[in-house]
N, C-alpha and C. Protein backbone atom coordinates (compact mmCIF):
# COMPACT_ATOMS: atom_id res chain seq x y z
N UNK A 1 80.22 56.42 29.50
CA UNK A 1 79.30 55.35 29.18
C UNK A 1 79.92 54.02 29.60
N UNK A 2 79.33 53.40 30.47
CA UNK A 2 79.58 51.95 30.83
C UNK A 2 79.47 50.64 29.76
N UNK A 3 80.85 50.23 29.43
CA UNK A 3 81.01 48.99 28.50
C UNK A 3 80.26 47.80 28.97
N UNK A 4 79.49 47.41 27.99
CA UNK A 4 78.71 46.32 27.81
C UNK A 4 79.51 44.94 27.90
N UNK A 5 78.94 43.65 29.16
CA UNK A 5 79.88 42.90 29.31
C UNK A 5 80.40 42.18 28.07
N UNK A 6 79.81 41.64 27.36
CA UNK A 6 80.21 41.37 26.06
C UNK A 6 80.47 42.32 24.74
N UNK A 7 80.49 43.44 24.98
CA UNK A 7 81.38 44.26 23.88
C UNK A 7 81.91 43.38 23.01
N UNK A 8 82.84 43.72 21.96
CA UNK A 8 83.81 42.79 21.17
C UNK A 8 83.78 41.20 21.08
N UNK A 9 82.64 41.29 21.51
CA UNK A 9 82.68 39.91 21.48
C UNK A 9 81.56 39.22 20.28
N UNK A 10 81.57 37.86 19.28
CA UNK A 10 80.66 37.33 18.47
C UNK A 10 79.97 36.47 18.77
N UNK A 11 79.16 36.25 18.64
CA UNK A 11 78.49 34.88 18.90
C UNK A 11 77.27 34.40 17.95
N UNK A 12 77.36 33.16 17.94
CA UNK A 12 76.14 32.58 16.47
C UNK A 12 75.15 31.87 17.57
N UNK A 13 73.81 32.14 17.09
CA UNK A 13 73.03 31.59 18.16
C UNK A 13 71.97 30.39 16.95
N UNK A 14 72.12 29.62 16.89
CA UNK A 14 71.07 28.51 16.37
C UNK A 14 69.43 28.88 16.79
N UNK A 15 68.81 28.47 15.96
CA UNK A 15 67.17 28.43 16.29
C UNK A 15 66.28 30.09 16.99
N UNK A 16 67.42 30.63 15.84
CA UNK A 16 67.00 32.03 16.43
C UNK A 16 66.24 33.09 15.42
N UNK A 17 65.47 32.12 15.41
CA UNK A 17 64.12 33.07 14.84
C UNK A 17 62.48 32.87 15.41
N UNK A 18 63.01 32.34 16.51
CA UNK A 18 61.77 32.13 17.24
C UNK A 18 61.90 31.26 19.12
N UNK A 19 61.02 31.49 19.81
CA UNK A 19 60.78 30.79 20.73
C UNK A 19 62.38 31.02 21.70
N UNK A 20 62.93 30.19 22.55
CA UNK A 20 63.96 30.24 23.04
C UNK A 20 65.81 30.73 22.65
N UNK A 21 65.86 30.21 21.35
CA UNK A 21 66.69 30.73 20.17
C UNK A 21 66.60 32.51 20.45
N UNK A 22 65.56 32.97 20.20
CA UNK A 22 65.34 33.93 19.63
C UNK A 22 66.08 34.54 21.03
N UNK A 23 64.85 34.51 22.07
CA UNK A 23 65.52 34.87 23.44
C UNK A 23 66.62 35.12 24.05
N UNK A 24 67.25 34.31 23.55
CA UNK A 24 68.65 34.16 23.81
C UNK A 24 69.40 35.01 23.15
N UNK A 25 69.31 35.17 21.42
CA UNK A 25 70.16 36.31 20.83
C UNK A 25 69.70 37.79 21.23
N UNK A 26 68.36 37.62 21.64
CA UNK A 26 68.10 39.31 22.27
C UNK A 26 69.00 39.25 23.48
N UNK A 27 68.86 38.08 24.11
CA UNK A 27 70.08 39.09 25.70
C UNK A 27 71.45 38.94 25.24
N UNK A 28 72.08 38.62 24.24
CA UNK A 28 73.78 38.58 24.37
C UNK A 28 73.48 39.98 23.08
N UNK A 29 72.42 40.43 22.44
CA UNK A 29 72.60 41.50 21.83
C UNK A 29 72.62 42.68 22.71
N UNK A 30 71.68 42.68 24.08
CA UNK A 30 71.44 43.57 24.89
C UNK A 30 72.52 43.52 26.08
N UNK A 31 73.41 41.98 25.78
CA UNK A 31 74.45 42.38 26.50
C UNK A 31 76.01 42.76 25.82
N UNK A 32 75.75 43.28 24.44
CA UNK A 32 76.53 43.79 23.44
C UNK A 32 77.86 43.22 22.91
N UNK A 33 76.94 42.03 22.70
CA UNK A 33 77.65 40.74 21.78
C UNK A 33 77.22 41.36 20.14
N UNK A 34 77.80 41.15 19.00
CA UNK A 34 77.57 41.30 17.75
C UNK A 34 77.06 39.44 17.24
N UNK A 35 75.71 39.71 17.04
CA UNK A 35 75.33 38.29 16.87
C UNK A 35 74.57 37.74 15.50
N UNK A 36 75.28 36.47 15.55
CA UNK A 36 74.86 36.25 14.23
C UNK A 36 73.74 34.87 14.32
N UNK A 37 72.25 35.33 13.37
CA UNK A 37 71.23 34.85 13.70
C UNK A 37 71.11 33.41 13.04
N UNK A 38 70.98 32.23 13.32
CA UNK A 38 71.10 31.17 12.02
C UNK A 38 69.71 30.38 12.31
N UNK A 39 68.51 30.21 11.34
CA UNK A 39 67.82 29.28 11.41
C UNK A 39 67.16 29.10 9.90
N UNK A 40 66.18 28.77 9.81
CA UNK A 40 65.52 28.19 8.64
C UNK A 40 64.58 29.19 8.09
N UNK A 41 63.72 29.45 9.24
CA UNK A 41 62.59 30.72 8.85
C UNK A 41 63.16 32.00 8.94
N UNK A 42 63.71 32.35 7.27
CA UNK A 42 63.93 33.83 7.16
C UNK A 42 63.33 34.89 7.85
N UNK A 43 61.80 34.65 7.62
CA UNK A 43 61.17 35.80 8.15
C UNK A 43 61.47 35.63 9.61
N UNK A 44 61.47 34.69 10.26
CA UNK A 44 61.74 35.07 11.78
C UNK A 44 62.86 35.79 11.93
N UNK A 45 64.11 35.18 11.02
CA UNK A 45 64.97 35.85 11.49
C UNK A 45 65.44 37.45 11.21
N UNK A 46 64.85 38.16 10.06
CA UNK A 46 64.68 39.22 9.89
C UNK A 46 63.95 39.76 11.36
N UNK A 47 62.86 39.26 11.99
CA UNK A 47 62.57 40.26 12.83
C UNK A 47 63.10 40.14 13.79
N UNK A 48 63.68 38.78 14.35
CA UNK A 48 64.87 39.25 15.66
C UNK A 48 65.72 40.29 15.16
N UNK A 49 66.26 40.11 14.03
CA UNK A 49 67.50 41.22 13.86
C UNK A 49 66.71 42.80 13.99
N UNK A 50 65.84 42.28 13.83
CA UNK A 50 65.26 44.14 14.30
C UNK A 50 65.28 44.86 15.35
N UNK A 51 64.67 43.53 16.39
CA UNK A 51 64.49 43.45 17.56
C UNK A 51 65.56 43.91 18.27
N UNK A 52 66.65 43.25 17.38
CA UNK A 52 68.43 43.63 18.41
C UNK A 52 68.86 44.65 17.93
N UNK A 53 69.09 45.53 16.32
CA UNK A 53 68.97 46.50 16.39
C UNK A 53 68.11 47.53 16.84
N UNK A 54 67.31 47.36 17.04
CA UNK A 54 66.55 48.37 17.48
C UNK A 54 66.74 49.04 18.86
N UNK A 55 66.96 47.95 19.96
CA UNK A 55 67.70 48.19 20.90
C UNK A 55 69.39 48.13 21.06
N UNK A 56 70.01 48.82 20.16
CA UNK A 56 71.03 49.42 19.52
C UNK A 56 72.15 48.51 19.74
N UNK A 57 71.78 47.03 19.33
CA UNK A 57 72.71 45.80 19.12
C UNK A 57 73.15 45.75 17.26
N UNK A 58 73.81 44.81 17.33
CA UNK A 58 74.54 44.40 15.85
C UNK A 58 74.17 43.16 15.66
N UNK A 59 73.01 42.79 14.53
CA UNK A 59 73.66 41.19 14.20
C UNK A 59 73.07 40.91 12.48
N UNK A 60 73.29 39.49 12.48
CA UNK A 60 73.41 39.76 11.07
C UNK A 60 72.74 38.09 10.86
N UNK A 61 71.98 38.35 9.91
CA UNK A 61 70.77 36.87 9.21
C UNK A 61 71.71 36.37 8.66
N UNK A 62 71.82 34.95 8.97
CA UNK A 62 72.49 33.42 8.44
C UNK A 62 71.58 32.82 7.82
N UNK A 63 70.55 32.26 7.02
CA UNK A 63 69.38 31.84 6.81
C UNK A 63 70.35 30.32 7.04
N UNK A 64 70.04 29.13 7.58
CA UNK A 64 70.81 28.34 6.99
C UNK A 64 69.81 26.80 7.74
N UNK A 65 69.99 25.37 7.57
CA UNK A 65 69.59 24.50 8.18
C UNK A 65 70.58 23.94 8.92
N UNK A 66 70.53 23.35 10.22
CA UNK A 66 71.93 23.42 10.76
C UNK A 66 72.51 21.38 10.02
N UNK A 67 71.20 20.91 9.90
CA UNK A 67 71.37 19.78 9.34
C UNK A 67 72.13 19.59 8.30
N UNK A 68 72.33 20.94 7.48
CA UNK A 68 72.93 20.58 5.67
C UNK A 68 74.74 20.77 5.98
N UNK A 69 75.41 20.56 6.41
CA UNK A 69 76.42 20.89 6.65
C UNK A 69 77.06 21.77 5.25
N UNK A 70 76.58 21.65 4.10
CA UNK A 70 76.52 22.39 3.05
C UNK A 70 75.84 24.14 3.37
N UNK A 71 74.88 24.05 4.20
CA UNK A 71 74.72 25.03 4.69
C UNK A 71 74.71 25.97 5.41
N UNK A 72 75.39 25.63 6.43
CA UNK A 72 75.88 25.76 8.06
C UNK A 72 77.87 26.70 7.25
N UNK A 73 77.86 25.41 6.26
CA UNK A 73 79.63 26.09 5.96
C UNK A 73 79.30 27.73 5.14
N UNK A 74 78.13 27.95 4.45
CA UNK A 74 77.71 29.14 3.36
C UNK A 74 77.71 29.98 4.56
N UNK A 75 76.80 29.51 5.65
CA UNK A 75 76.30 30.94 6.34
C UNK A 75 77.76 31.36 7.21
């Protein structure tokens, strides 16, 4: 089986529960990055994470505002 260019690798993608955000964590999931989702709308971000597991990626919901720096440090 051919290693995925980003294997082992993490990455946090902002504004990723929708629109361009989102886009973006589907290809570094499909290019097998373990990614972690951070935006405001939970529900969006529950369904990207589906989206990337489903096509047998890893990532994991940050709910957070990137504005609160109180919240950005939780997630």
């Amino acid at each position: 089986m051919r290693r995925k260019p980003l294997s082992q690798q993490v990455v946090a993608v902002t504004g990723a529960s929708q629109g361009i955000g989102r886009a973006i964590a589907r290809a570094f999931g499909a290019a097998g990055a373990k990614v972690g989702l951070i935006a405001r709308g939970v529900d969006g971000l529950d369904a990207a994470a589906d989206e990337i597991r489903w096509a047998g990626g890893e990532a994991l919901v940050l709910p957070a505002d990137v504005s609160d720096a109180r919240q950005v440090q939780k997630a």
